[in-house]
C-alpha atoms as a PDB file:
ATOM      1  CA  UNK A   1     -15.291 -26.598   7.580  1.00  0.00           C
ATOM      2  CA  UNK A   2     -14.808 -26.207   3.903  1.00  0.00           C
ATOM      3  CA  UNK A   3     -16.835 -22.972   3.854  1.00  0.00           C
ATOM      4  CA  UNK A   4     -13.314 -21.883   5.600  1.00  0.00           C
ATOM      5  CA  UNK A   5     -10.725 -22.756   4.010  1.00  0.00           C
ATOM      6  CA  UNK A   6      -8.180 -20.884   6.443  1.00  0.00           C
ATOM      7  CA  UNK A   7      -8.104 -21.393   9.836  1.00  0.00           C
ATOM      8  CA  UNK A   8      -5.215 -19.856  12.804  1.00  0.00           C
ATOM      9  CA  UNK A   9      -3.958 -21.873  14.979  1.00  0.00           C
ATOM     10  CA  UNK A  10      -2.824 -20.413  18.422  1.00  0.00           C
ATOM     11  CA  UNK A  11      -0.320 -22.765  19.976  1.00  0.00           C
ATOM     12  CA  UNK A  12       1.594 -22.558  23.256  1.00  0.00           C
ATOM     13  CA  UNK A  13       5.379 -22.864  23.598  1.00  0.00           C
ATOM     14  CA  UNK A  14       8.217 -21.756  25.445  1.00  0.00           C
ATOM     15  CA  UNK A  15      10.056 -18.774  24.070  1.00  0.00           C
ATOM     16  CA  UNK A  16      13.597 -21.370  23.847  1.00  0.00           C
ATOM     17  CA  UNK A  17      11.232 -23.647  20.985  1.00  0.00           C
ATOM     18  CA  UNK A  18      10.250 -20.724  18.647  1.00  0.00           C
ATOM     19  CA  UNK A  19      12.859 -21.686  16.080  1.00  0.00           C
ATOM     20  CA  UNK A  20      12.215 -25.213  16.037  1.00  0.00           C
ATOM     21  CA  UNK A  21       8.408 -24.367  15.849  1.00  0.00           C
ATOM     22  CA  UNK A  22       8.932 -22.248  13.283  1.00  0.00           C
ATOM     23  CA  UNK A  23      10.658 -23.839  10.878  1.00  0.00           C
ATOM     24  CA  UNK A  24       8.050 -27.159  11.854  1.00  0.00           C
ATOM     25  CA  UNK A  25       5.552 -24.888  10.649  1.00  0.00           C
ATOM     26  CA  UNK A  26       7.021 -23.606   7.495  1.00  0.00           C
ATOM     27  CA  UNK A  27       7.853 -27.661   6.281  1.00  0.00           C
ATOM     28  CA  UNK A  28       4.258 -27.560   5.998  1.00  0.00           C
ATOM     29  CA  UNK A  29       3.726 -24.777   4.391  1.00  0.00           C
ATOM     30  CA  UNK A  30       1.958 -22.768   7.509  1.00  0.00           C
ATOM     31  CA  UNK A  31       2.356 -18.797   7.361  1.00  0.00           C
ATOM     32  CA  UNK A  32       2.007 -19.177   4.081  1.00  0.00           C
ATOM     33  CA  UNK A  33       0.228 -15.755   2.990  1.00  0.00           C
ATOM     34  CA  UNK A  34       0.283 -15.091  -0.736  1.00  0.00           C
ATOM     35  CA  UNK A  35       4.184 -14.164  -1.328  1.00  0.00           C
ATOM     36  CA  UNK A  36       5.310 -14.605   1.925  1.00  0.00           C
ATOM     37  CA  UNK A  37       5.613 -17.548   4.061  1.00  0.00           C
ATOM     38  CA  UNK A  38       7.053 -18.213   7.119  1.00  0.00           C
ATOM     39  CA  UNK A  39       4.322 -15.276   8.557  1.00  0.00           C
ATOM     40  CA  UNK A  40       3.533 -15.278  12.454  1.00  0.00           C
ATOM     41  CA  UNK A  41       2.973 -13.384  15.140  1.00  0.00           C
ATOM     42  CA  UNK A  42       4.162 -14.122  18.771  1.00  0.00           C
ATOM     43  CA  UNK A  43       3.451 -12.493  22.301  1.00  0.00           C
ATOM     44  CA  UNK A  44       4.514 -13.337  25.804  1.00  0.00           C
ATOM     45  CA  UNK A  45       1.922 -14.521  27.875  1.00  0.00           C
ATOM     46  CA  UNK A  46       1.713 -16.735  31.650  1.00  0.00           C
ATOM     47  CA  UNK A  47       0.746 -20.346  31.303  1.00  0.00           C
ATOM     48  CA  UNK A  48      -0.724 -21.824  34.096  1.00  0.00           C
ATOM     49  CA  UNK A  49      -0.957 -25.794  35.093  1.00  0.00           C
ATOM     50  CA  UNK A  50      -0.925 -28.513  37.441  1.00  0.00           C
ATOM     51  CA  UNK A  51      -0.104 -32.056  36.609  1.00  0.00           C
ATOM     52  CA  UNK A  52      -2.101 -34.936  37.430  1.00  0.00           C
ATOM     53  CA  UNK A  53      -1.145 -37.816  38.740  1.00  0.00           C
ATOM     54  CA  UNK A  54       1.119 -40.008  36.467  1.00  0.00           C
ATOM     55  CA  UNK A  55       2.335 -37.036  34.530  1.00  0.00           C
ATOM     56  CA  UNK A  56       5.814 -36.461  33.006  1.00  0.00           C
ATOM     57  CA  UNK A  57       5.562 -31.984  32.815  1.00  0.00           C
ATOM     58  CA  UNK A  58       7.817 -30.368  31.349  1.00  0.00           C
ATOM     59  CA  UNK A  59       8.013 -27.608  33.796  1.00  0.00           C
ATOM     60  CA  UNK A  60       6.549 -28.038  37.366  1.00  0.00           C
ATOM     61  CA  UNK A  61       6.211 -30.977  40.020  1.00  0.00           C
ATOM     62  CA  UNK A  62       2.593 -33.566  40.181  1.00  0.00           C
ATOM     63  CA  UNK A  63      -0.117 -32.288  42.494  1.00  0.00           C
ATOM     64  CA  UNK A  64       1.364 -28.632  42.376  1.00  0.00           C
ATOM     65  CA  UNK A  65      -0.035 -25.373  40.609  1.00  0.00           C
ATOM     66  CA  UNK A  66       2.680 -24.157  38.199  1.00  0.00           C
ATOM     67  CA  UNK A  67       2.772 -20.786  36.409  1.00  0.00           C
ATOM     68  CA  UNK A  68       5.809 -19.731  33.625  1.00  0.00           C
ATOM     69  CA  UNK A  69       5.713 -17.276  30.851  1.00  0.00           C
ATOM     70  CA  UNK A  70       5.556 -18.754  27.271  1.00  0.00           C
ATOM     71  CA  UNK A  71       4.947 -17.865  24.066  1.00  0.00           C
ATOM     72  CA  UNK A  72       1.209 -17.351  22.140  1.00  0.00           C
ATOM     73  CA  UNK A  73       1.748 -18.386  18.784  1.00  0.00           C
ATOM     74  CA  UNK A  74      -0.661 -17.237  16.061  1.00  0.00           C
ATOM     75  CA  UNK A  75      -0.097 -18.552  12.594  1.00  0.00           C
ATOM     76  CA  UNK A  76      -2.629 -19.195   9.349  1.00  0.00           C
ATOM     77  CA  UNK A  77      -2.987 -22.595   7.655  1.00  0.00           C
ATOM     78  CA  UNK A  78      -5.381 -23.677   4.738  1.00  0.00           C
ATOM     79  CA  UNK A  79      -7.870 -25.865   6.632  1.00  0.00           C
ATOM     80  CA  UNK A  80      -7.164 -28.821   4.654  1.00  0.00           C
ATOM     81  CA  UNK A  81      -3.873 -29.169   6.173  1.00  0.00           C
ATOM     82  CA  UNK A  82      -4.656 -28.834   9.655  1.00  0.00           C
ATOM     83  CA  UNK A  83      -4.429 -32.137  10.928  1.00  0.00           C
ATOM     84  CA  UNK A  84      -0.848 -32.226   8.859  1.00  0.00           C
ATOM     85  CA  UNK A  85       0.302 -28.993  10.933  1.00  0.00           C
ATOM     86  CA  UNK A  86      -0.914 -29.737  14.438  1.00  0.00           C
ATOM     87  CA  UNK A  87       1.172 -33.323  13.985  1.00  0.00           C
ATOM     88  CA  UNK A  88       4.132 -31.383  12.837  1.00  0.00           C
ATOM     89  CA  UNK A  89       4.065 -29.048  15.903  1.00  0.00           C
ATOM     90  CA  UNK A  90       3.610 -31.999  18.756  1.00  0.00           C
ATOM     91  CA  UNK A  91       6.475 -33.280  16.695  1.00  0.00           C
ATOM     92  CA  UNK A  92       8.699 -30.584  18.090  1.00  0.00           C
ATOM     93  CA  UNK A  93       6.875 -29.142  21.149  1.00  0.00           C
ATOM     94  CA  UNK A  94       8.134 -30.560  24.742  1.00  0.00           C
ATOM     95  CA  UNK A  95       5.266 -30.573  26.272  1.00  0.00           C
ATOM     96  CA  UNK A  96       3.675 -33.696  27.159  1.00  0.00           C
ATOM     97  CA  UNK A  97      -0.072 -32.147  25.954  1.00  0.00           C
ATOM     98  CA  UNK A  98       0.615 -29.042  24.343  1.00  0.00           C
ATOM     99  CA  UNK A  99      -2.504 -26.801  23.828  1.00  0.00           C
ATOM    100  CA  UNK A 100      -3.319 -25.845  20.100  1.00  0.00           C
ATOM    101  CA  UNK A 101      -6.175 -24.024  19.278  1.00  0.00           C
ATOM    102  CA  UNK A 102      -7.510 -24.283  15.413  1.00  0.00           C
ATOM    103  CA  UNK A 103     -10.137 -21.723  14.653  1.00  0.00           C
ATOM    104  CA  UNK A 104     -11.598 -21.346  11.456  1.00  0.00           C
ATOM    105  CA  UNK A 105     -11.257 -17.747   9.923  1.00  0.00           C
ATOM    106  CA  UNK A 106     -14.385 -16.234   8.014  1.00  0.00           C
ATOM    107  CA  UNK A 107     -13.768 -13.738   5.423  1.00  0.00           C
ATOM    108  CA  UNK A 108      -9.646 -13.527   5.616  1.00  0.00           C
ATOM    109  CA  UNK A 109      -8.449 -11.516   3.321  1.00  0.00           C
ATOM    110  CA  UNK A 110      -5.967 -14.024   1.826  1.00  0.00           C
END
């Protein structure tokens, strides 16, 4: 991926970890965009689940089809650093597999 060296990551989280997430992110210098850091956007969206057999979920009961509204994070990240920032954000995420997207950016104007 070196021929993009920024890449967004879009990570799910409920809206009571945004702070936490946030300031996870900015320790690693994510949403980082020329003078500004801490820069991210946010929207409410519906997750939807069901945990398997021998899960621990954070929301929601084995065998059953859960649905709660949480939060779409989008934030930038230099490439090189990705592995660094998705370890920082299971750090401080509750759930037990959270889902976070990395997907390299072409042409950002950075």
């Amino acid at each position: 991926m070196a021929e993009f060296p920024y890449c967004k990551l879009e990570i799910f989280i409920p809206e009571t970890h945004l702070d936490v997430l946030r300031q996870a992110l900015t320790e690693v210098d994510a949403g980082h965009i020329g003078s500004y850091d801490c820069c991210l956007s946010y929207s409410p969206v519906t997750g939807c689940w069901r945990p398997l057999a021998g899960t621990s979920p954070y929301l929601g009961r084995e065998g059953e089809i859960c649905a709660a509204p949480e939060l779409k994070v989008e934030v930038t990240c230099r490439t090189e650093r990705v592995d660094e920032t998705i370890t920082a954000v299971k750090r401080v995420h509750p759930y037990e597999e959270p889902v976070i997207n990395a997907v390299p950016l072409y042409r950002v104007g950075l």
